[in-house]
N, C-alpha and C. Protein backbone atom coordinates (compact mmCIF):
# COMPACT_ATOMS: atom_id res chain seq x y z
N UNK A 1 129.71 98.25 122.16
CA UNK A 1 128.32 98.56 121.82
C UNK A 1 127.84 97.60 120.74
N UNK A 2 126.58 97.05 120.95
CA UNK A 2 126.25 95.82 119.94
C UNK A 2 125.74 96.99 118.86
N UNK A 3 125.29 95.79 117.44
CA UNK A 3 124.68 97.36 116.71
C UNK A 3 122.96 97.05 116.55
N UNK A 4 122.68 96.49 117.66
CA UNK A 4 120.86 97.20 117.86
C UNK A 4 121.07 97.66 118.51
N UNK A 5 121.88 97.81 119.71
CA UNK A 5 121.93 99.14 120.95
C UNK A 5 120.51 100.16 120.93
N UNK A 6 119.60 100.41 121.43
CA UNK A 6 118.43 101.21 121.49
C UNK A 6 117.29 100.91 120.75
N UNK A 7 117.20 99.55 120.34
CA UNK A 7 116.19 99.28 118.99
C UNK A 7 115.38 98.84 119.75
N UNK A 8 114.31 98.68 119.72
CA UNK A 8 113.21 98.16 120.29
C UNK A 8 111.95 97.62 119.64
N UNK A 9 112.17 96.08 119.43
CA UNK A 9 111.96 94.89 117.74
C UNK A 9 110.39 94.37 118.95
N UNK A 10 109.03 94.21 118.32
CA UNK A 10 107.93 93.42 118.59
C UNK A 10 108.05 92.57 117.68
N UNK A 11 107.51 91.51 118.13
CA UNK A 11 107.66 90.21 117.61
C UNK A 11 105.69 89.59 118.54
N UNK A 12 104.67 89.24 117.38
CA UNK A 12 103.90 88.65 118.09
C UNK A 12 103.84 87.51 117.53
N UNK A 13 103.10 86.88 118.21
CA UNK A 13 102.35 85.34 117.84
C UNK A 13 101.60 84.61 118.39
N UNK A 14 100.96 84.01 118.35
CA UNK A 14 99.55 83.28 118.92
C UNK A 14 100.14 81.97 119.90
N UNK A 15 99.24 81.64 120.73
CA UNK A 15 99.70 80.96 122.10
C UNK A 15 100.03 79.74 121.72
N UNK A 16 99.69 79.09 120.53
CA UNK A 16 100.03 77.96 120.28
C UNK A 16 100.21 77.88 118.25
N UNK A 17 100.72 77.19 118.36
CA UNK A 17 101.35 76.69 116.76
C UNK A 17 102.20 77.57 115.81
N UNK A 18 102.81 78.28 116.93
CA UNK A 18 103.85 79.35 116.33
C UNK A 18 105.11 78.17 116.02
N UNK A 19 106.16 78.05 114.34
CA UNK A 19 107.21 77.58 114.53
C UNK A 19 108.18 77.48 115.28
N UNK A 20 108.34 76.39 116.06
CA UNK A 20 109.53 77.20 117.36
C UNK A 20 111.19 77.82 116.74
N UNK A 21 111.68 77.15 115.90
CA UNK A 21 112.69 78.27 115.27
C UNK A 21 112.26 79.49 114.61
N UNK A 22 111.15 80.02 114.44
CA UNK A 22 111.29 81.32 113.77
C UNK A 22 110.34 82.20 115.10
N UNK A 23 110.50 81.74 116.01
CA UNK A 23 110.29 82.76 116.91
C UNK A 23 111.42 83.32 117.92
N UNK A 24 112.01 81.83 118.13
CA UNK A 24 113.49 81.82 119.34
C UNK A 24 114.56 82.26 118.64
N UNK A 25 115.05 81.96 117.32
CA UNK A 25 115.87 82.08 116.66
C UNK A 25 115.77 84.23 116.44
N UNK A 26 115.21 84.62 116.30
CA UNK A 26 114.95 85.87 115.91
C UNK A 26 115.22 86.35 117.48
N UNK A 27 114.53 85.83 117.96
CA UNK A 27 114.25 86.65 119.70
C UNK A 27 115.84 86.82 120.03
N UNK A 28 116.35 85.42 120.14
CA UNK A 28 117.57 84.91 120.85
C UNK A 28 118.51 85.92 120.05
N UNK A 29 118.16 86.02 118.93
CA UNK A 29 119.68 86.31 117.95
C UNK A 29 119.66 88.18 118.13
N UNK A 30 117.95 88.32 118.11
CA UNK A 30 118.00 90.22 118.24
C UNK A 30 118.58 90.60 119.21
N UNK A 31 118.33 90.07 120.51
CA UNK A 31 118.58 90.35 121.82
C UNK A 31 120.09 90.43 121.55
N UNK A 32 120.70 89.27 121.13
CA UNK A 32 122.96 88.66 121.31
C UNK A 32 123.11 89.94 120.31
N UNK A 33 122.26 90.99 120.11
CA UNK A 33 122.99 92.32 119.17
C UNK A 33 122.24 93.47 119.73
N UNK A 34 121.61 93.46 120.78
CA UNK A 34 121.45 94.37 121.23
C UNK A 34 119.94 94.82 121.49
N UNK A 35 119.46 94.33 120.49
CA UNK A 35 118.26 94.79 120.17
C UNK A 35 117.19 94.82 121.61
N UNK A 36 116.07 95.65 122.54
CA UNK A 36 115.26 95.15 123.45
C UNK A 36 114.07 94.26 122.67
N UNK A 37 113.51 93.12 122.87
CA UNK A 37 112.58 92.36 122.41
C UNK A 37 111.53 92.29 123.05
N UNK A 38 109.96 92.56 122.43
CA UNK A 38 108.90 92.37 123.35
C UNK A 38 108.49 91.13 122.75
N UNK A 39 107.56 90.13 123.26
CA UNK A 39 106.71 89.05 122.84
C UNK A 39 105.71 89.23 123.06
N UNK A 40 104.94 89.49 122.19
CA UNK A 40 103.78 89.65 122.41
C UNK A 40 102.58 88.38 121.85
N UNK A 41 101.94 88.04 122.77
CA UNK A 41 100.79 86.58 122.95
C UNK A 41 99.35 87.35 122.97
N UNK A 42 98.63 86.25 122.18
CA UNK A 42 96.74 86.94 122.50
C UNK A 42 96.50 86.91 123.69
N UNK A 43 97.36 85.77 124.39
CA UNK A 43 96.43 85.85 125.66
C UNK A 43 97.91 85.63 126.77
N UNK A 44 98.10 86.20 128.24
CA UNK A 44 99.46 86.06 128.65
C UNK A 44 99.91 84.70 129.24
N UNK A 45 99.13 83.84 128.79
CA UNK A 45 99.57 82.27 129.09
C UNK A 45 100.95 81.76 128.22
N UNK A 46 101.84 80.99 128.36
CA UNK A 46 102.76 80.11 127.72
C UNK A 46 102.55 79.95 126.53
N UNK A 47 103.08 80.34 125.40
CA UNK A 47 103.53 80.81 123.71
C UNK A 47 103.90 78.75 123.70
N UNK A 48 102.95 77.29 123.34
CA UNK A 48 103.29 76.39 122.67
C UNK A 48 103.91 76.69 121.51
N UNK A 49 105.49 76.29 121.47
CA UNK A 49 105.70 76.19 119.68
C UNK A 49 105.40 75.07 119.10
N UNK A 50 105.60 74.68 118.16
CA UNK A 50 105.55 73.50 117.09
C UNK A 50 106.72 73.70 116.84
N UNK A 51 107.21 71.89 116.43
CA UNK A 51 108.13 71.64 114.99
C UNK A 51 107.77 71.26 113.94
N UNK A 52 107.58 71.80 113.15
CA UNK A 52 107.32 71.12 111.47
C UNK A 52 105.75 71.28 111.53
N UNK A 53 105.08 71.68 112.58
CA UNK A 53 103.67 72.73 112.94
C UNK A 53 103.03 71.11 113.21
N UNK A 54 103.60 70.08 113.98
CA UNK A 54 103.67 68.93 114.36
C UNK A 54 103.74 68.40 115.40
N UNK A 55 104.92 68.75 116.06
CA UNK A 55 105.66 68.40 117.49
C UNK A 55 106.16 69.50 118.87
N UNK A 56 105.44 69.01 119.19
CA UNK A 56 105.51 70.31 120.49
C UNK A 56 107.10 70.64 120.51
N UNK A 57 107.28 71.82 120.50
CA UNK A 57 108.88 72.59 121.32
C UNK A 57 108.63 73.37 122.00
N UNK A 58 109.63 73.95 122.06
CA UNK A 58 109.50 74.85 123.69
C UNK A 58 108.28 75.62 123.57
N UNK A 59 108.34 76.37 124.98
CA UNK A 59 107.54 76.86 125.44
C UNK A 59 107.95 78.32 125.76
N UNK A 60 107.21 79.53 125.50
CA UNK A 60 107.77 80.47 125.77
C UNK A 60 106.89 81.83 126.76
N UNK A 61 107.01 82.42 127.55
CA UNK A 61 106.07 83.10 128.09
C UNK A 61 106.03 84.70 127.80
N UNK A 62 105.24 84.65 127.29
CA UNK A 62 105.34 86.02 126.46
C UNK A 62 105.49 87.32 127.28
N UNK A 63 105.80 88.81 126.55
CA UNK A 63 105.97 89.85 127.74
C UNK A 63 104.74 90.64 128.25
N UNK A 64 103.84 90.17 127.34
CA UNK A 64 102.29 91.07 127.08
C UNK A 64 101.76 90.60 125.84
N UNK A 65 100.44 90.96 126.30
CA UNK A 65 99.39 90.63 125.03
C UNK A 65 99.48 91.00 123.85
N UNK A 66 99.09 90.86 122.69
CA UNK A 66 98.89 92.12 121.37
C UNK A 66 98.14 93.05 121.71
N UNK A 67 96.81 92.81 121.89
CA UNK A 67 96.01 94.02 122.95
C UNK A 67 96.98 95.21 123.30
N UNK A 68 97.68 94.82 124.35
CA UNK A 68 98.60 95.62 124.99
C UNK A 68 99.34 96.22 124.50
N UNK A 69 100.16 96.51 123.05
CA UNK A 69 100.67 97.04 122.30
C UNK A 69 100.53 97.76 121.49
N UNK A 70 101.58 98.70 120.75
CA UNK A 70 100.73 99.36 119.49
C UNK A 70 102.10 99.85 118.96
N UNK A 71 101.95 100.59 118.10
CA UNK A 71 103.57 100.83 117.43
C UNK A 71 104.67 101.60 118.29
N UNK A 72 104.11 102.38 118.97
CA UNK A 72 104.26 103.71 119.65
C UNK A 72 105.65 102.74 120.55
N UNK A 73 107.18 103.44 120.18
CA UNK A 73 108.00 102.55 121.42
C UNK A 73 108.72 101.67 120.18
N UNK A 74 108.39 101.21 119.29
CA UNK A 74 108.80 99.98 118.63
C UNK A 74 109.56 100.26 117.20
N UNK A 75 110.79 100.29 117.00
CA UNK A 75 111.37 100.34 115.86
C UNK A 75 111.03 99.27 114.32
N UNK A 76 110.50 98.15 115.09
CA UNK A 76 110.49 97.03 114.09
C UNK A 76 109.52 95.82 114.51
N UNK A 77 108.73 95.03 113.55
CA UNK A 77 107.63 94.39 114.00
C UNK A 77 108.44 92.82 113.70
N UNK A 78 108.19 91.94 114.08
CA UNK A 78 108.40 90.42 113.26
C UNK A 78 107.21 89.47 113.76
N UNK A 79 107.13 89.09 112.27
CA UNK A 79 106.00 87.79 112.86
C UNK A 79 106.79 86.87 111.79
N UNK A 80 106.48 85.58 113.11
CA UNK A 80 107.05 84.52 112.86
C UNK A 80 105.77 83.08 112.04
N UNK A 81 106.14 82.36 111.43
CA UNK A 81 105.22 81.58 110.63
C UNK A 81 104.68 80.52 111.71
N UNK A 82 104.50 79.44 111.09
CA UNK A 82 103.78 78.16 111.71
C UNK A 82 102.63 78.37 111.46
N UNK A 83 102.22 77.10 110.41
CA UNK A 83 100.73 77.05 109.95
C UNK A 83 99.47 77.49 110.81
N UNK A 84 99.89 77.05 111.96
CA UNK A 84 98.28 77.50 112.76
C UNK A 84 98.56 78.76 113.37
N UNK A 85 99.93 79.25 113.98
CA UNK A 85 99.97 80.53 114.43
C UNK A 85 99.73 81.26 113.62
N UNK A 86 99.99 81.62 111.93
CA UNK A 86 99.77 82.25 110.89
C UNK A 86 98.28 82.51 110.40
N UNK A 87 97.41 81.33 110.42
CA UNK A 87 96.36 81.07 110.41
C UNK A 87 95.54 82.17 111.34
N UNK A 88 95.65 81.57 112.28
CA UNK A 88 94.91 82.48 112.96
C UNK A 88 94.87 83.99 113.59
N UNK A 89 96.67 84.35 113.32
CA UNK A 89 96.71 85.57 113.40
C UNK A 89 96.40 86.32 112.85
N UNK A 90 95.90 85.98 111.02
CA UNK A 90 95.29 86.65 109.82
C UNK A 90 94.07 86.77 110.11
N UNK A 91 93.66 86.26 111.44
CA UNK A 91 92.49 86.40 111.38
C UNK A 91 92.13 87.34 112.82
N UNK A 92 92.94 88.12 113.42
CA UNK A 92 92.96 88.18 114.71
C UNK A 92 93.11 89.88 114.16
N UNK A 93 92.04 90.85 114.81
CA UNK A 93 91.95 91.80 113.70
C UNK A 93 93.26 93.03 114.71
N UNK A 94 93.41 93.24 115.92
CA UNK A 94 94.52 93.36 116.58
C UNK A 94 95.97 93.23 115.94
N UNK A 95 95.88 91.97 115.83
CA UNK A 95 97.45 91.72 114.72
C UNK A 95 97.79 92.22 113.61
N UNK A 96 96.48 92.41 112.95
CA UNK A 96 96.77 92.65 111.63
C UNK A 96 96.68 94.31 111.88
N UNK A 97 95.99 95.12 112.70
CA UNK A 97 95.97 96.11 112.93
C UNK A 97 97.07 96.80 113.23
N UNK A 98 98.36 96.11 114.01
CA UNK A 98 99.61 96.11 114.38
C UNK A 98 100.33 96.20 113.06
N UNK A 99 100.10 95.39 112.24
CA UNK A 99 100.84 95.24 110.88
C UNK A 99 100.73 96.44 109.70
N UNK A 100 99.48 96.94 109.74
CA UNK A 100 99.04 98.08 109.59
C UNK A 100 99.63 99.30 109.76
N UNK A 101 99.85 99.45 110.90
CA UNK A 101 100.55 100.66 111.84
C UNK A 101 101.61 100.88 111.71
N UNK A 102 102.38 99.11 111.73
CA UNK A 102 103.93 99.50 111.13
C UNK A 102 104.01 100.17 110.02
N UNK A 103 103.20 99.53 109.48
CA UNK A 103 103.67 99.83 107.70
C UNK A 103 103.31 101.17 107.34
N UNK A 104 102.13 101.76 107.81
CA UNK A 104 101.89 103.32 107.82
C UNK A 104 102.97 104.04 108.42
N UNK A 105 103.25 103.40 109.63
CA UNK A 105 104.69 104.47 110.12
C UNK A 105 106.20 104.35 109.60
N UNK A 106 106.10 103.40 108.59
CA UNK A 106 107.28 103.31 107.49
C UNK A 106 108.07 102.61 108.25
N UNK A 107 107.91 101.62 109.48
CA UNK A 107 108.65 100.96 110.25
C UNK A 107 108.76 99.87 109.92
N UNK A 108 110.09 98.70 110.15
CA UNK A 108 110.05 97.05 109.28
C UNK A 108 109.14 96.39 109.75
N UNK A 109 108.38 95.64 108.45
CA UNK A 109 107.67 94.79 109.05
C UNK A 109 108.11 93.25 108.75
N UNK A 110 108.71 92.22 109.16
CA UNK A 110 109.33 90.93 108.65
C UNK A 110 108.22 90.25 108.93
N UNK A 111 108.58 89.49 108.00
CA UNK A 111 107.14 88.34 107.94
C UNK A 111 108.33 86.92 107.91
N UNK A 112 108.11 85.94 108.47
CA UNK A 112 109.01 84.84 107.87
C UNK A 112 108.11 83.12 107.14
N UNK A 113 108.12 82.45 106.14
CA UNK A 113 107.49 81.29 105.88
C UNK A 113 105.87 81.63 105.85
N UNK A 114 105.17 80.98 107.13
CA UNK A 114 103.31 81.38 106.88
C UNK A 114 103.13 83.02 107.23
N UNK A 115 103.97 83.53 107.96
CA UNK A 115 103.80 84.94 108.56
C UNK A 115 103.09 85.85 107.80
N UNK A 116 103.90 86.22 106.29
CA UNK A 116 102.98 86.93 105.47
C UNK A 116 101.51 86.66 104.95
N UNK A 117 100.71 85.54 105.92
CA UNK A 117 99.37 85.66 105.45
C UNK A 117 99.17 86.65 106.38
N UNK A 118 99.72 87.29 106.89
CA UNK A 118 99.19 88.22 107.97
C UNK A 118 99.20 89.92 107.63
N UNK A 119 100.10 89.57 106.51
CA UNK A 119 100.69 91.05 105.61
C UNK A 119 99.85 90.85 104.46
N UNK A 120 99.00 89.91 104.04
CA UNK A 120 98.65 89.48 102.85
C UNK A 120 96.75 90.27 103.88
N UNK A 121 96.62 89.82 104.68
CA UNK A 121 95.42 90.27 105.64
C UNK A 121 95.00 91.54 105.87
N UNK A 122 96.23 92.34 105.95
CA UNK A 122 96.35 93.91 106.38
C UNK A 122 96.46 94.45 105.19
N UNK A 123 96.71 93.89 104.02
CA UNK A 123 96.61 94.66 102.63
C UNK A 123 97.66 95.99 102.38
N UNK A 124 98.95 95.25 103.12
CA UNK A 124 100.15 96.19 102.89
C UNK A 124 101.11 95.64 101.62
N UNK A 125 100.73 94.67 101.27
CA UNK A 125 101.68 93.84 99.61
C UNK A 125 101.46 94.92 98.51
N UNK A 126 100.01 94.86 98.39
CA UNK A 126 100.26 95.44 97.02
C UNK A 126 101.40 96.54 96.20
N UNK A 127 102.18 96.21 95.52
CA UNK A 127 103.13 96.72 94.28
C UNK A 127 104.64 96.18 95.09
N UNK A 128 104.75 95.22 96.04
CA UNK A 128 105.91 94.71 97.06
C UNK A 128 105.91 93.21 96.09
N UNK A 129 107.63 93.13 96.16
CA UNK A 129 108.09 92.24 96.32
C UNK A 129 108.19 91.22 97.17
N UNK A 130 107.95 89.78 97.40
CA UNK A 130 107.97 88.96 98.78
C UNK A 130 108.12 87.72 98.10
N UNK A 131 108.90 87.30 99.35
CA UNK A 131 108.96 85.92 99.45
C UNK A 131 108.47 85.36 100.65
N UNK A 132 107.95 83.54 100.82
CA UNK A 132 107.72 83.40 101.78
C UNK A 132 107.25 81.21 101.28
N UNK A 133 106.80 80.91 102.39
CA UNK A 133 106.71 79.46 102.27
C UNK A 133 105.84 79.42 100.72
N UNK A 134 106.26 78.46 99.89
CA UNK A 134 106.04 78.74 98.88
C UNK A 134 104.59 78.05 98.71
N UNK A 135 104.17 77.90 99.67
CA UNK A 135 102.31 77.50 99.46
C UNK A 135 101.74 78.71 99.15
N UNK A 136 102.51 80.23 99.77
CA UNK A 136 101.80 80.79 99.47
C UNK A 136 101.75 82.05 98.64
N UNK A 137 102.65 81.20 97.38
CA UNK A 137 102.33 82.11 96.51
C UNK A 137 101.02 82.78 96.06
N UNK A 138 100.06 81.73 95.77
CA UNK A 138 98.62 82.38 95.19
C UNK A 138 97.69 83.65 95.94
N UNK A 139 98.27 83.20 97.24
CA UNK A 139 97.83 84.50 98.07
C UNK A 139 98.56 85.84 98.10
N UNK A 140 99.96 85.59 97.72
CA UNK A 140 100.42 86.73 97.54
C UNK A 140 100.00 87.33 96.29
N UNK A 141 99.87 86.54 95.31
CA UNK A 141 100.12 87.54 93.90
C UNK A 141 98.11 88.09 94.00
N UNK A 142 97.43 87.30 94.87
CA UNK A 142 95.89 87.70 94.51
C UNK A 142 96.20 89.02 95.76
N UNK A 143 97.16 89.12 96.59
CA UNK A 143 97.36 90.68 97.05
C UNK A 143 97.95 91.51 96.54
N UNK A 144 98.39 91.49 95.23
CA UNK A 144 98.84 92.51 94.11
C UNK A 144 100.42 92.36 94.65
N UNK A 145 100.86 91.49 94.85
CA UNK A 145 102.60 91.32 95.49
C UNK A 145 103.20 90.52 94.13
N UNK A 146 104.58 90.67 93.82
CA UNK A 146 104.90 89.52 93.02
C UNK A 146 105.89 88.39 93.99
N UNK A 147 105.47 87.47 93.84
CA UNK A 147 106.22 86.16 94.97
C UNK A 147 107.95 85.76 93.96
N UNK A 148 108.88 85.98 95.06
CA UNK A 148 110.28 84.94 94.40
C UNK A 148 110.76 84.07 95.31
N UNK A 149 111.25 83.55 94.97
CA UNK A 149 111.96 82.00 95.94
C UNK A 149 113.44 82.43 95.84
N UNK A 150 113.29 83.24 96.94
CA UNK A 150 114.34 83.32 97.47
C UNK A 150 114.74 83.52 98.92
N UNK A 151 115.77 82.97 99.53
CA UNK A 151 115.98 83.34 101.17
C UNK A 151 115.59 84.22 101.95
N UNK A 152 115.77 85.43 101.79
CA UNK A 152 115.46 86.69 101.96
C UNK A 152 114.87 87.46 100.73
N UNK A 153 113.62 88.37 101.22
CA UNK A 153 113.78 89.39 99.96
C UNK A 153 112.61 90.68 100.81
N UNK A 154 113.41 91.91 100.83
CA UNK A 154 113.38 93.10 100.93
C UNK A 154 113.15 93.84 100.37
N UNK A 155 111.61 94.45 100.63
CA UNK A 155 111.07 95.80 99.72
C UNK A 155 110.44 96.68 100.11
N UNK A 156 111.28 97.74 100.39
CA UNK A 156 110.53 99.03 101.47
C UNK A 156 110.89 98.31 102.50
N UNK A 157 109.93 98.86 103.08
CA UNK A 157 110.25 98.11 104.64
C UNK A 157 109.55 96.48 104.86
N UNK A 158 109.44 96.38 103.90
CA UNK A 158 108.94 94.64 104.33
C UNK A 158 109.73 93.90 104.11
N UNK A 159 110.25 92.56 104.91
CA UNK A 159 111.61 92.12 104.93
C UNK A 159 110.42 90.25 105.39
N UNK A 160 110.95 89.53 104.16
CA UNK A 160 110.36 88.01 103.84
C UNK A 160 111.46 87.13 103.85
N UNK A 161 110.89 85.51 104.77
CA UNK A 161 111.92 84.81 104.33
C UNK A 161 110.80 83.74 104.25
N UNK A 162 111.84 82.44 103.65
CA UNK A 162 110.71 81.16 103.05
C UNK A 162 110.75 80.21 104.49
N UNK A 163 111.78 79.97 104.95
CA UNK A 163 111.69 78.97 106.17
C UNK A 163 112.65 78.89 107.16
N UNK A 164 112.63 78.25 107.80
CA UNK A 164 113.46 77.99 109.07
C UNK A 164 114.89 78.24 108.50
N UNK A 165 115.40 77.60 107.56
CA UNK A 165 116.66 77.53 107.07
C UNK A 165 117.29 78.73 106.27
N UNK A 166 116.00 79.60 106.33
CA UNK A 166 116.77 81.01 105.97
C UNK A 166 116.56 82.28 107.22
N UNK A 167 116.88 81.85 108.21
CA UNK A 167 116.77 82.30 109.43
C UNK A 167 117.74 82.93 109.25
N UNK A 168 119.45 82.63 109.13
CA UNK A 168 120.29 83.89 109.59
C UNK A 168 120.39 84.77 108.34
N UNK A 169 119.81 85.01 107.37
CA UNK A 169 119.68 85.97 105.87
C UNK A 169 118.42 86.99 106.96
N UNK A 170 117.49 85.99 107.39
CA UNK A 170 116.27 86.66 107.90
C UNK A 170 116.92 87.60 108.52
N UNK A 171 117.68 87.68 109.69
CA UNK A 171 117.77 88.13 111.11
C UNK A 171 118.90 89.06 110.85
N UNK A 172 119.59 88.81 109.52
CA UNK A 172 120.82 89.76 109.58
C UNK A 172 119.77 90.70 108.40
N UNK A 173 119.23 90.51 107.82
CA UNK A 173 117.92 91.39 106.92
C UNK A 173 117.41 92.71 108.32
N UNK A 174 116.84 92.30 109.27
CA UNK A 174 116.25 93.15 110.45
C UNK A 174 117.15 93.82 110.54
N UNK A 175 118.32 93.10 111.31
CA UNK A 175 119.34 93.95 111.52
C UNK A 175 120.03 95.24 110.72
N UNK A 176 119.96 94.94 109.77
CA UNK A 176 120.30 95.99 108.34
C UNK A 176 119.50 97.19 108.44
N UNK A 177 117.85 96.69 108.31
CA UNK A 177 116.85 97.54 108.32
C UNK A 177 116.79 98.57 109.43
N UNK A 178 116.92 97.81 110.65
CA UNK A 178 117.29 98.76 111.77
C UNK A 178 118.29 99.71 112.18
N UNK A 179 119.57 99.63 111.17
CA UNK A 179 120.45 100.00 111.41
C UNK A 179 120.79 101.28 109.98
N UNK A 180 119.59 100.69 109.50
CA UNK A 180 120.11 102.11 107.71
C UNK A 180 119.81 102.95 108.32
């Protein structure tokens, strides 16, 4: 028995300029423990990633829309960074509505690198600890959050990492959360 066995982790992101390691890396790694994974896209066309929010990488086809979702079913939320997927998901009132819901139903919400402008959007920081790409500190602390530079950092149920390279702190962080 893996130990997500019955978990059931959403993960959204926008059709194009999502980081391609902090979407595959999470997906790939929840799934090799058990976890069921939805992907959820604005629209159900092919998920473009970016590298370095630069260079096209893979391509991914999502399972359903955000539309199509809601907490109801879902143990755990993740959103993944990349400057323009982040961007515009803070602005996508669906997503942030999702982010919302988790956090009212006391369920994880991971943010990784740009992700938490999206937690910074839904106005779930305030009196939380976070970390995240360190551009964006000023937005965190003007959401009543205090920002640290560190790999991982976990408070309540919100679970932050700064970048690609703190991916397996990230993913074994979910895992924890899902499993207390």
């Amino acid at each position: 028995m893996a130990a997500l066995d019955g978990k059931n982790v959403l993960v959204i992101a926008t059709n194009y300029g999502v980081e391609q390691d902090e979407i595959v890396v999470p997906v790939e790694q929840l799934r090799e423990r058990g976890a069921s994974v939805t992907v959820a896209a604005q629209q159900t066309d092919a998920i473009q990633t970016l590298v370095g929010d630069k260079d096209p990488g893979k391509t991914l086809d999502p399972d359903t829309t955000i539309a199509g979702v809601n907490v109801t079913g879902f143990d755990a939320l993740v959103v993944p960074g990349g400057t323009i997927n982040a961007d515009n998901l803070r602005t996508d009132q669906q997503a942030v509505s999702l982010v919302q819901a988790f956090a009212q139903a006391g369920k994880p919400v991971a943010a990784i690198c740009h992700g938490p402008w999206t937690l910074v959007e839904a106005g779930v920081l305030p009196g939380k600890t976070i970390t995240s790409y360190p551009s964006l500190q000023t937005d965190v602390r003007n959401a009543g959050a205090e920002w640290v530079d560190q790999e991982v950092q976990v408070d309540g149920g919100v679970i932050t990492s700064r970048t690609p390279d703190d991916l397996p702190a990230f993913v074994d962080a979910i895992e924890r959360a899902l499993t207390a």
